[in-house]
PDB file of N, CA and C in Angstrom:
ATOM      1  N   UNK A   1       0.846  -1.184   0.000  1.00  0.00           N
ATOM      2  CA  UNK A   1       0.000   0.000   0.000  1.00  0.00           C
ATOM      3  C   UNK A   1       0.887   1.241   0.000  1.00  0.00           C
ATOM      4  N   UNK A   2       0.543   2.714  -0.331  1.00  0.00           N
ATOM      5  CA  UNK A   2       1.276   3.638  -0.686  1.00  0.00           C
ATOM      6  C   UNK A   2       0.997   4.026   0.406  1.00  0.00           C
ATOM      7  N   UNK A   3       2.736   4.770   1.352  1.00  0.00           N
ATOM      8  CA  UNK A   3       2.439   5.373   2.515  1.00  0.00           C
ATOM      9  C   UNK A   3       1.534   6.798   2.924  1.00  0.00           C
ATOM     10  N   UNK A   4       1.242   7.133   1.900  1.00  0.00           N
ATOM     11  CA  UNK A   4       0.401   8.770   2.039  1.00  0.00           C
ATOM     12  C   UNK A   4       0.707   9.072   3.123  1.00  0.00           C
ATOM     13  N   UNK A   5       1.850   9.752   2.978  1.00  0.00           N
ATOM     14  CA  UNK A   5       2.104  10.934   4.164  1.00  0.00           C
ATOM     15  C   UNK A   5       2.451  12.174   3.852  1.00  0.00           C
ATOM     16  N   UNK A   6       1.713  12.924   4.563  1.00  0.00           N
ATOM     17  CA  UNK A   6       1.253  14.355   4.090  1.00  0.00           C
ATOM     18  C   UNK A   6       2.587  15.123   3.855  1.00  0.00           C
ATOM     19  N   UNK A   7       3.781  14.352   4.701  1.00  0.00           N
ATOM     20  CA  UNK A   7       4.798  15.227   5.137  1.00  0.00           C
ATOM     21  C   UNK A   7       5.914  15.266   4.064  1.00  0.00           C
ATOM     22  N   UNK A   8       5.560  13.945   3.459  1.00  0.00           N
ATOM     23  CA  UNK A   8       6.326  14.025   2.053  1.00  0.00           C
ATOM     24  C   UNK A   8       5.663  14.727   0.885  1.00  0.00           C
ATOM     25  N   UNK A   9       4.571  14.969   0.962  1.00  0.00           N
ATOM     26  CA  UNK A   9       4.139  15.664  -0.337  1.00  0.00           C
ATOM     27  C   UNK A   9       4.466  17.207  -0.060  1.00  0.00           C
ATOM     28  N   UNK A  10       4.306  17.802   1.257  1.00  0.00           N
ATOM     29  CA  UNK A  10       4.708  19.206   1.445  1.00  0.00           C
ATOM     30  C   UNK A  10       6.473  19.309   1.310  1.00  0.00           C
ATOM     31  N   UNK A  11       7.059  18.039   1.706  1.00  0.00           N
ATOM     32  CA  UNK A  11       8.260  18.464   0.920  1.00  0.00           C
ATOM     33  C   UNK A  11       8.610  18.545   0.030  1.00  0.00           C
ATOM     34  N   UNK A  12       7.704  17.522  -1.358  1.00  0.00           N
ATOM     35  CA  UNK A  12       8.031  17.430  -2.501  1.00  0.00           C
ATOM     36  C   UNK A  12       7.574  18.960  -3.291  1.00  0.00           C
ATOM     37  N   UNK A  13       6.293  19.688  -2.369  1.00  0.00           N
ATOM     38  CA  UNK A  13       6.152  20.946  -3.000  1.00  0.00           C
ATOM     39  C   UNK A  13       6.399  22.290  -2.801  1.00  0.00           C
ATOM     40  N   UNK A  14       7.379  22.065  -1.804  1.00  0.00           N
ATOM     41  CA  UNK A  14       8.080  23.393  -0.772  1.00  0.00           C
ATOM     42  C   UNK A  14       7.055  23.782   0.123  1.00  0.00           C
ATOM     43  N   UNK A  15       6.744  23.094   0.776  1.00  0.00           N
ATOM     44  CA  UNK A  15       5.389  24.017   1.982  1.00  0.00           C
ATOM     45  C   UNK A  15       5.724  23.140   3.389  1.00  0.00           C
ATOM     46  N   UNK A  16       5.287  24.047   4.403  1.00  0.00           N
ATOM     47  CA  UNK A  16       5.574  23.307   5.282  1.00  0.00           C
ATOM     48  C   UNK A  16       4.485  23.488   6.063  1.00  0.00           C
ATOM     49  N   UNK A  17       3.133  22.785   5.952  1.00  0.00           N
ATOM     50  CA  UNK A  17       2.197  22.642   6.572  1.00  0.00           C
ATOM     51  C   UNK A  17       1.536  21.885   7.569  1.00  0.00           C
ATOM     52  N   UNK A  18       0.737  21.310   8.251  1.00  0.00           N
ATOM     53  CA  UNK A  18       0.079  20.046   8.463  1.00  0.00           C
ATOM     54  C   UNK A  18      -0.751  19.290   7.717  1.00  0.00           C
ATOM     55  N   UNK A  19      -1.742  19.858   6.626  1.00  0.00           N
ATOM     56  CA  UNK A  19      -2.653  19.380   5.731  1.00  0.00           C
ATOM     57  C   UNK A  19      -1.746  19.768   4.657  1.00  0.00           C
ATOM     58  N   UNK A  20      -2.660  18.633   3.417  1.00  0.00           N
ATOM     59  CA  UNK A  20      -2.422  18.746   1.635  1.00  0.00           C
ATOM     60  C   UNK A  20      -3.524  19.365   1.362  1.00  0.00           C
ATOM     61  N   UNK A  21      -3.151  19.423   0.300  1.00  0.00           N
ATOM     62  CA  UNK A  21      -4.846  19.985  -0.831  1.00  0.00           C
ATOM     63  C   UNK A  21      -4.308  18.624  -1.782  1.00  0.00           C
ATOM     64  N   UNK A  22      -5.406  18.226  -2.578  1.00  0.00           N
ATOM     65  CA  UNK A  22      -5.953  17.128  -3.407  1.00  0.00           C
ATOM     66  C   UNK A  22      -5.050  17.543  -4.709  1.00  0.00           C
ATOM     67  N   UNK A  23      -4.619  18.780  -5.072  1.00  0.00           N
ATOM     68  CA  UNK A  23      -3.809  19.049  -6.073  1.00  0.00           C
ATOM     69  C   UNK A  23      -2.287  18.895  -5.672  1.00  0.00           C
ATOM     70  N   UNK A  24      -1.966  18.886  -4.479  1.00  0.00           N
ATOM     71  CA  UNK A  24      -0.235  18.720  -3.951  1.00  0.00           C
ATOM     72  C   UNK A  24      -0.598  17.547  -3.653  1.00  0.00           C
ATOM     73  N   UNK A  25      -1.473  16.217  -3.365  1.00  0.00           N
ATOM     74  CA  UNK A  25      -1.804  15.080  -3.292  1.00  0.00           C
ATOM     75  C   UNK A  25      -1.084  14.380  -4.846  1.00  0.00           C
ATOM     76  N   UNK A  26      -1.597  15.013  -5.594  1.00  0.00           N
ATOM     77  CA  UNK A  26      -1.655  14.775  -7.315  1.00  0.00           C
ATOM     78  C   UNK A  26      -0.551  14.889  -8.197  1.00  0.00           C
ATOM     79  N   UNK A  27       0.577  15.818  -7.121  1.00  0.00           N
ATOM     80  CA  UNK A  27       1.277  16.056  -7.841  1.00  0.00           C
ATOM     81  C   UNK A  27       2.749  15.196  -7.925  1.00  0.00           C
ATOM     82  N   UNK A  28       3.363  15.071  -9.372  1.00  0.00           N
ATOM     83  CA  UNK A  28       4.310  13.892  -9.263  1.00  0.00           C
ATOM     84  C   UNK A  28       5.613  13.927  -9.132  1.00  0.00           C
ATOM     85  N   UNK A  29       6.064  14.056  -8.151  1.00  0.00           N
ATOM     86  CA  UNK A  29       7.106  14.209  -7.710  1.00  0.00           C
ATOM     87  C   UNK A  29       7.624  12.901  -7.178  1.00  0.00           C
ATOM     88  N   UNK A  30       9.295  12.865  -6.778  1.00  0.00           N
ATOM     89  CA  UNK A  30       9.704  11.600  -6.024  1.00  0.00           C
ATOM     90  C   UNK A  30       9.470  11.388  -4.664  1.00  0.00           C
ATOM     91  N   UNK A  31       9.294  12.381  -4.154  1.00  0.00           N
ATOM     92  CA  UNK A  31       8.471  12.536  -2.573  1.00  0.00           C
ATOM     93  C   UNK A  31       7.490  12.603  -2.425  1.00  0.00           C
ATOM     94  N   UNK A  32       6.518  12.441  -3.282  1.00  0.00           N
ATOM     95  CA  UNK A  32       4.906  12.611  -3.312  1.00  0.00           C
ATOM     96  C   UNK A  32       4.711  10.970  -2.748  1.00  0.00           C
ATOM     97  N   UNK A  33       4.576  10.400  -1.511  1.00  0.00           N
ATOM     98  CA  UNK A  33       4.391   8.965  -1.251  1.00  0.00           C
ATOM     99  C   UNK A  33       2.423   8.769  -1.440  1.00  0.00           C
ATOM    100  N   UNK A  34       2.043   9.553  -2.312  1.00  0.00           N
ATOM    101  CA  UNK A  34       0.183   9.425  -2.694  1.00  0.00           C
ATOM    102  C   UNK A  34       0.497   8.526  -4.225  1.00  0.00           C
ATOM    103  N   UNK A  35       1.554   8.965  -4.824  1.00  0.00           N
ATOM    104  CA  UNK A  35       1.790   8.689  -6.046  1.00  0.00           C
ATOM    105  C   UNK A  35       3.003   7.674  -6.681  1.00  0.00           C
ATOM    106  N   UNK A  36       4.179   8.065  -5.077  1.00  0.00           N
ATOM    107  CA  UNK A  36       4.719   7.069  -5.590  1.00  0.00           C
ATOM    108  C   UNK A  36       4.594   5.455  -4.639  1.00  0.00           C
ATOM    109  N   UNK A  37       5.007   4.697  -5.424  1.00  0.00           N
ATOM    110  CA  UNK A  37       5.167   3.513  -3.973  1.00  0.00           C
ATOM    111  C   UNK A  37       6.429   3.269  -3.522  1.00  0.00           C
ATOM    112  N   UNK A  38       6.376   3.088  -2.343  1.00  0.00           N
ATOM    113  CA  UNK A  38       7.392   2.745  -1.182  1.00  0.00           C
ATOM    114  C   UNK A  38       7.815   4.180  -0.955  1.00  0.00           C
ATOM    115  N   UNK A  39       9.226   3.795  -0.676  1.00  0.00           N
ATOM    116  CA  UNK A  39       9.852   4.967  -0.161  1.00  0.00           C
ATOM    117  C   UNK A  39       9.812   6.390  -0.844  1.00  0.00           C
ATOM    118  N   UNK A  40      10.283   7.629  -0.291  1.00  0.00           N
ATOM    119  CA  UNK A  40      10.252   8.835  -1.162  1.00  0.00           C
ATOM    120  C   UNK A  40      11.656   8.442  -2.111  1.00  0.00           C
ATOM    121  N   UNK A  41      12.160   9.295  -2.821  1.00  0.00           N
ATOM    122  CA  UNK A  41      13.785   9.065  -3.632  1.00  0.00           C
ATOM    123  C   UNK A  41      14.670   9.456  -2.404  1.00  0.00           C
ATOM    124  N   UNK A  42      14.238  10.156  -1.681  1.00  0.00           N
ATOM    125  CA  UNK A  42      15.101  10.311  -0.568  1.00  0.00           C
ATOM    126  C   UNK A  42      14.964  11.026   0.624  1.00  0.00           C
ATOM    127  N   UNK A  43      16.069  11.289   1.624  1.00  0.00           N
ATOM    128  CA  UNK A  43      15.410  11.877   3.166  1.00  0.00           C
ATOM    129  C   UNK A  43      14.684  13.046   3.258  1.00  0.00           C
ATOM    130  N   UNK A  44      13.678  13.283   4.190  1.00  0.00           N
ATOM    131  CA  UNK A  44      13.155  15.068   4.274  1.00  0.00           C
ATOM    132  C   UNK A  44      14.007  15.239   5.083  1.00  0.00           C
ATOM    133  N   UNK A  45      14.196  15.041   5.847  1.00  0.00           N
ATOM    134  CA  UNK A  45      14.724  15.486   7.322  1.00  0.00           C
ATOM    135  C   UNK A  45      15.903  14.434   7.986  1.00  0.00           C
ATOM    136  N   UNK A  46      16.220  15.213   8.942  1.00  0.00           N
ATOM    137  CA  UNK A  46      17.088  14.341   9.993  1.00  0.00           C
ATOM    138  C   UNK A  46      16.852  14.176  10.941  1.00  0.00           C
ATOM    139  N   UNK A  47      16.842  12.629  11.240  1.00  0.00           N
ATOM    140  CA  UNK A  47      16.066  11.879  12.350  1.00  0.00           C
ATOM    141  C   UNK A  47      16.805  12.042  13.663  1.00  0.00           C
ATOM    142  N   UNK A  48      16.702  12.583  15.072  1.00  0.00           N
ATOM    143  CA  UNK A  48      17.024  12.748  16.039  1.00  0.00           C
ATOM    144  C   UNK A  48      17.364  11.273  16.579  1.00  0.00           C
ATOM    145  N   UNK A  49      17.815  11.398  17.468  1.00  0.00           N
ATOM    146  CA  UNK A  49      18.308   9.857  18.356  1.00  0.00           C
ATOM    147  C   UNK A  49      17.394   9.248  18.921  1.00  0.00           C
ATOM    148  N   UNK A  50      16.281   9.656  19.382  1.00  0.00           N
ATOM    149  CA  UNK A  50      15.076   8.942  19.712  1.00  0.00           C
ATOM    150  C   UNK A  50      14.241   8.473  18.441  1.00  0.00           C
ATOM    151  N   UNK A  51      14.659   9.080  17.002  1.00  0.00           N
ATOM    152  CA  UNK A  51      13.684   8.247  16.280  1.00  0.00           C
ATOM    153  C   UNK A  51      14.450   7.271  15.840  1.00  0.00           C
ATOM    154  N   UNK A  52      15.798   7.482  15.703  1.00  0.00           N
ATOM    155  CA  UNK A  52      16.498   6.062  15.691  1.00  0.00           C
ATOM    156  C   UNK A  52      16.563   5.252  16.119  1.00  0.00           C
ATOM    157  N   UNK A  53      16.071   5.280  17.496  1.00  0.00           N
ATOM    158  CA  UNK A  53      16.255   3.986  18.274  1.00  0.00           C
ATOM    159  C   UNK A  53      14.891   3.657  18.092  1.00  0.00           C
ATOM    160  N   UNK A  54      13.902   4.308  17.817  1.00  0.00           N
ATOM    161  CA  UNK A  54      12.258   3.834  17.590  1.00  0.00           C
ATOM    162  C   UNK A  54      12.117   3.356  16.310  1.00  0.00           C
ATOM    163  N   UNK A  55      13.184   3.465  15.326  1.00  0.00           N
ATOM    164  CA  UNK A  55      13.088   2.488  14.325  1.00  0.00           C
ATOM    165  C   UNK A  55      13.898   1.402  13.984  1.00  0.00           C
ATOM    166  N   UNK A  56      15.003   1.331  15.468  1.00  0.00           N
ATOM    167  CA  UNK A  56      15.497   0.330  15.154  1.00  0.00           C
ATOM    168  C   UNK A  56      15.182  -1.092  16.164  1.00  0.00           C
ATOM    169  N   UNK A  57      13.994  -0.568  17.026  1.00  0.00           N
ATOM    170  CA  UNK A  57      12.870  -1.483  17.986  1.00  0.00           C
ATOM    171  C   UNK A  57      11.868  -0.513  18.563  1.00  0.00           C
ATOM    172  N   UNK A  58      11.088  -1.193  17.669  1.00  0.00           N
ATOM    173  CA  UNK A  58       9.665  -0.522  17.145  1.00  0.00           C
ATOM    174  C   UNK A  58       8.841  -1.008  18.232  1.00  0.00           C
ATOM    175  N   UNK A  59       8.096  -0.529  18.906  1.00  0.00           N
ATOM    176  CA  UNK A  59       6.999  -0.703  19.440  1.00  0.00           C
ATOM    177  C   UNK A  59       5.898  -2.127  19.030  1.00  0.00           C
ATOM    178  N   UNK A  60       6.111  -3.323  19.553  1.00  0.00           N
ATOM    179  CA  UNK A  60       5.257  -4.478  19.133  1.00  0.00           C
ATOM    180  C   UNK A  60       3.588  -3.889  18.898  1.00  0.00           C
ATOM    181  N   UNK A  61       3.147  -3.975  17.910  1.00  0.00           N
ATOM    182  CA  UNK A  61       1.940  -4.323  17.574  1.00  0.00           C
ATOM    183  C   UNK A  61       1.228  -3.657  16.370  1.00  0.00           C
ATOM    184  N   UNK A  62       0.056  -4.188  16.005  1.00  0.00           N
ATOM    185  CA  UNK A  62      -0.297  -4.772  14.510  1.00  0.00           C
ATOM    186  C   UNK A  62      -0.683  -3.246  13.258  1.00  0.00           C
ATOM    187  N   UNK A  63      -0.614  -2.181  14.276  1.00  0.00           N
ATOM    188  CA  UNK A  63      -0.807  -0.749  13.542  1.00  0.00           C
ATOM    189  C   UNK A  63      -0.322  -0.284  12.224  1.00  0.00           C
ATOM    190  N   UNK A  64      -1.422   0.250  11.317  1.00  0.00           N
ATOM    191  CA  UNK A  64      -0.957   0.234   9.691  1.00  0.00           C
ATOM    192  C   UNK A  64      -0.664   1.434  10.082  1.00  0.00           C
ATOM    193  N   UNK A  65      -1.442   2.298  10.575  1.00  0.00           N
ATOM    194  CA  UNK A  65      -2.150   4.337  10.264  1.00  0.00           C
ATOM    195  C   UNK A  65      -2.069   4.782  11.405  1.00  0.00           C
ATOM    196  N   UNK A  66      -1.374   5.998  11.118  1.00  0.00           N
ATOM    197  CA  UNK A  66      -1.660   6.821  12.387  1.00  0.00           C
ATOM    198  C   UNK A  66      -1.898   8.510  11.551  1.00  0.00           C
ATOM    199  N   UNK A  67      -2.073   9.105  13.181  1.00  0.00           N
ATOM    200  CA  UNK A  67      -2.338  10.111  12.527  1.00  0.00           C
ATOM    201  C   UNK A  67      -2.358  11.305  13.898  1.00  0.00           C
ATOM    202  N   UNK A  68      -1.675  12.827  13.976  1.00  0.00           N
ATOM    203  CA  UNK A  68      -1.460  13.285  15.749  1.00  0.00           C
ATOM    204  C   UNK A  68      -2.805  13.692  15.206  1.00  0.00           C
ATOM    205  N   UNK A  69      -3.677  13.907  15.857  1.00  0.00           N
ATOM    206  CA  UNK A  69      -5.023  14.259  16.390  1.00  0.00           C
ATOM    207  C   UNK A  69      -5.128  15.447  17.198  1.00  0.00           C
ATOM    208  N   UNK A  70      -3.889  16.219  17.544  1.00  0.00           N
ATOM    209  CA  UNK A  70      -3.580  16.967  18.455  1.00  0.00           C
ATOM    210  C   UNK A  70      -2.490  17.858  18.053  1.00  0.00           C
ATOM    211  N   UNK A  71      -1.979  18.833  17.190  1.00  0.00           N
ATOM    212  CA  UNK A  71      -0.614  19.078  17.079  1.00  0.00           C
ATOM    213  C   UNK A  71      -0.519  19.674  17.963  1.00  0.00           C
ATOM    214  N   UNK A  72      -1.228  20.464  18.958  1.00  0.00           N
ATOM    215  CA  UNK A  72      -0.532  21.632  20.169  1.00  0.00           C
ATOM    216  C   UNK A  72      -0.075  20.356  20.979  1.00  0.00           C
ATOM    217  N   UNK A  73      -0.447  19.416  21.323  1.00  0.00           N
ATOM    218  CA  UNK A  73       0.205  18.173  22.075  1.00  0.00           C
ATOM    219  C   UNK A  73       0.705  17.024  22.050  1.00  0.00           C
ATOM    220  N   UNK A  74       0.759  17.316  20.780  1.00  0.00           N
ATOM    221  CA  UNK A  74       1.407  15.862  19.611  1.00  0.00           C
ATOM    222  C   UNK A  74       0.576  14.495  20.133  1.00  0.00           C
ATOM    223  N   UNK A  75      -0.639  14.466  20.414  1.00  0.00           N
ATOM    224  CA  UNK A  75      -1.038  13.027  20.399  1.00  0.00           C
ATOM    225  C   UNK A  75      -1.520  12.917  19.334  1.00  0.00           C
ATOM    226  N   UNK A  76      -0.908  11.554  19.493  1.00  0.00           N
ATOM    227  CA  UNK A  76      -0.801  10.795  17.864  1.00  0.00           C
ATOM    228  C   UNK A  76      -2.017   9.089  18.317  1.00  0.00           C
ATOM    229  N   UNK A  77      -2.888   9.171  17.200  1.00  0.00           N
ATOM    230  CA  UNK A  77      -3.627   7.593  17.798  1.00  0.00           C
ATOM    231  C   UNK A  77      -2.792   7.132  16.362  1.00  0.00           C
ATOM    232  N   UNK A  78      -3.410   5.625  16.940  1.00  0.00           N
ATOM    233  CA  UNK A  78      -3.063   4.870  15.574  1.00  0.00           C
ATOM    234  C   UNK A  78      -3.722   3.420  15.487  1.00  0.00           C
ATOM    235  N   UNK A  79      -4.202   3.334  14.466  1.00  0.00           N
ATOM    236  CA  UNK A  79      -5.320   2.380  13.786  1.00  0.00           C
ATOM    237  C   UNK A  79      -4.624   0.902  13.066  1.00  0.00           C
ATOM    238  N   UNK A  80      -5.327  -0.256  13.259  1.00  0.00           N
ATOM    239  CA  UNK A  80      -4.788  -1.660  12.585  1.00  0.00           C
ATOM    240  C   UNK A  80      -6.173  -1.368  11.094  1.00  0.00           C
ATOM    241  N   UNK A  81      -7.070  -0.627  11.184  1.00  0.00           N
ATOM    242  CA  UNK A  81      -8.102  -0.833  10.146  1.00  0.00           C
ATOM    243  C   UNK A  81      -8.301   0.469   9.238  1.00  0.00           C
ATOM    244  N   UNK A  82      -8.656   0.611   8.292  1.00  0.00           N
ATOM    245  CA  UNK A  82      -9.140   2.013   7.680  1.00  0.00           C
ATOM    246  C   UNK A  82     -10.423   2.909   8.105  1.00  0.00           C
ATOM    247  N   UNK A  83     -11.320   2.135   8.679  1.00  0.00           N
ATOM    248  CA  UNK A  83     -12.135   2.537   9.488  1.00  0.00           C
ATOM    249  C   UNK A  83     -11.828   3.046  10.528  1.00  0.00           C
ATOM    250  N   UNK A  84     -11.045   2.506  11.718  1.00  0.00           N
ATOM    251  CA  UNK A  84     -10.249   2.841  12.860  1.00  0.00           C
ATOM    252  C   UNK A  84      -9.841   4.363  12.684  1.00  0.00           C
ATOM    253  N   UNK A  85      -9.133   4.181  11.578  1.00  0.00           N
ATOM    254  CA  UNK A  85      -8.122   5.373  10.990  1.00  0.00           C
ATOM    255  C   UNK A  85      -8.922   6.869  10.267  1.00  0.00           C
ATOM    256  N   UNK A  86     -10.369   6.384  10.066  1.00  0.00           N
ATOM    257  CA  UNK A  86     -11.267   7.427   9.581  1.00  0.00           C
ATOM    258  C   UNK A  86     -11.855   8.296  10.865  1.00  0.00           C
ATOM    259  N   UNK A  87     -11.649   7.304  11.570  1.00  0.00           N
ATOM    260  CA  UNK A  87     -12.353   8.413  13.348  1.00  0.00           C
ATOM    261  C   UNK A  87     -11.489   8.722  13.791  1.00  0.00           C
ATOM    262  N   UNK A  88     -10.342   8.055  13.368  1.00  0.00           N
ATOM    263  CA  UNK A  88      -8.934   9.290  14.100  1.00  0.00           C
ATOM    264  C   UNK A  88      -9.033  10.632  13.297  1.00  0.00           C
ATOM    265  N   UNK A  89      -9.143  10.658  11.736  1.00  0.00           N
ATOM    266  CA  UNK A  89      -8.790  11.444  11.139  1.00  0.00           C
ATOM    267  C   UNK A  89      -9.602  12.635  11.194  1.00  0.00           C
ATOM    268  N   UNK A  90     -10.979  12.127  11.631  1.00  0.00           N
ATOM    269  CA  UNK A  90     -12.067  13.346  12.129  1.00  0.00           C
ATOM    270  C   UNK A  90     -11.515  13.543  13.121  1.00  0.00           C
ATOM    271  N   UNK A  91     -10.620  13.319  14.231  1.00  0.00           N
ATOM    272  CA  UNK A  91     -10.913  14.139  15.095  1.00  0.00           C
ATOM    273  C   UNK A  91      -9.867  15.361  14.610  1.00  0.00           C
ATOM    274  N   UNK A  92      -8.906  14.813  13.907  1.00  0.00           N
ATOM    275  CA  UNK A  92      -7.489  15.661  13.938  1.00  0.00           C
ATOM    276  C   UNK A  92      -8.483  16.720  12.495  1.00  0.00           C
ATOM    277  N   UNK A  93      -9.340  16.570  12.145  1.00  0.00           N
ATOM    278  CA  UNK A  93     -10.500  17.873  11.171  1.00  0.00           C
ATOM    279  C   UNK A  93     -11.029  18.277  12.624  1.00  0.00           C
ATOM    280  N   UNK A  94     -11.347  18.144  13.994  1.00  0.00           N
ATOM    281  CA  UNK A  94     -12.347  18.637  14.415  1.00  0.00           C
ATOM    282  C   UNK A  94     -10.913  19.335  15.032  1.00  0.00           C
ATOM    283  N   UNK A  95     -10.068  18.723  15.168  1.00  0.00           N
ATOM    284  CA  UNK A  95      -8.935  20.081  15.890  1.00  0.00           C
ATOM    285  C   UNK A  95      -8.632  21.041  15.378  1.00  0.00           C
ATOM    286  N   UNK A  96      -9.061  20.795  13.997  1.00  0.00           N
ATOM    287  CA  UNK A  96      -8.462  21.920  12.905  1.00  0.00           C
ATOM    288  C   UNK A  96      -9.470  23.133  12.823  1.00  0.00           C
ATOM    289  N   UNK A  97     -10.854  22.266  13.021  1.00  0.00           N
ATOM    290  CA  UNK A  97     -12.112  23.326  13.207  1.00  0.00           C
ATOM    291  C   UNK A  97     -11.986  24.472  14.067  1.00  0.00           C
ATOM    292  N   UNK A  98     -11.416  23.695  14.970  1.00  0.00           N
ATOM    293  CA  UNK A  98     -11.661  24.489  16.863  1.00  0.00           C
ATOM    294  C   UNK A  98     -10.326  25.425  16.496  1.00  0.00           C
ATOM    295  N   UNK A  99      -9.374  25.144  15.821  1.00  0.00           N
ATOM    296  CA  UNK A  99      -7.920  26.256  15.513  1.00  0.00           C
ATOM    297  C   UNK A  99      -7.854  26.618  14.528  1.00  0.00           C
ATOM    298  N   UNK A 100      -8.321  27.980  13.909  1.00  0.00           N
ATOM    299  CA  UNK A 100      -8.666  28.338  12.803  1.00  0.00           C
ATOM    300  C   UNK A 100      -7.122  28.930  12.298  1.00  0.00           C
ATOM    301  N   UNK A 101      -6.578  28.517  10.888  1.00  0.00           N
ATOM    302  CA  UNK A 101      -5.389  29.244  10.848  1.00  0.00           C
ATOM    303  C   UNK A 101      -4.229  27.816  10.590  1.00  0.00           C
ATOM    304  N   UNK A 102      -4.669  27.322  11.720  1.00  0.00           N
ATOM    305  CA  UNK A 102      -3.345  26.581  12.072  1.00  0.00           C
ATOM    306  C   UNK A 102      -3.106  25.214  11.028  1.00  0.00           C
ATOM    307  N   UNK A 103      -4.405  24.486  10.442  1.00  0.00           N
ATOM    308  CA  UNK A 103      -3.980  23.963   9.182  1.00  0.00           C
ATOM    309  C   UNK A 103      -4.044  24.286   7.789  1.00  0.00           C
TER     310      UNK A 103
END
């Protein structure tokens, strides 16, 4: 499955946001992970020492999706189903409602 993460398509289009629009979704770049599969062509960023060690022993269990639901507090849920992952994703729209501006 293609990772769709928002964070590679705002790098592939110079923005540095929390949300896409459906046209920077679309667009084809090597960091666009909506369009391409697997990995981007290469790094956005540089991973601090805590995400290194979180990817080099990962947290056991069966989670495809996540998504922070929260950016003023970075909680992040995360879903094994696409359904699961659709009521996370409303809430992180209803945070966006309540903070006008901020996505």
């Amino acid at each position: 499955m293609p990772l769709q993460l928002d964070s590679t398509v705002n790098y592939g289009v110079h923005k540095r946001a929390l949300t896409t629009s459906d046209q920077e979704r679309a667009d084809k770049n090597g960091y666009n992970t909506y369009v391409v599969q697997g990995l981007p062509v290469g790094p956005i960023g540089n991973p601090g020492a805590t995400s290194i060690t979180a990817a080099q022993r990962p947290a056991d269990g069966p989670w495809l999706f996540f998504v922070t639901v929260n950016p003023t507090t970075g909680e992040t849920r995360f879903a094994t189903t696409p359904a699961e992952h659709e009521v996370n994703v409303k809430l992180f729209q209803q945070w966006c409602q309540a903070n006008p501006g901020k996505c």
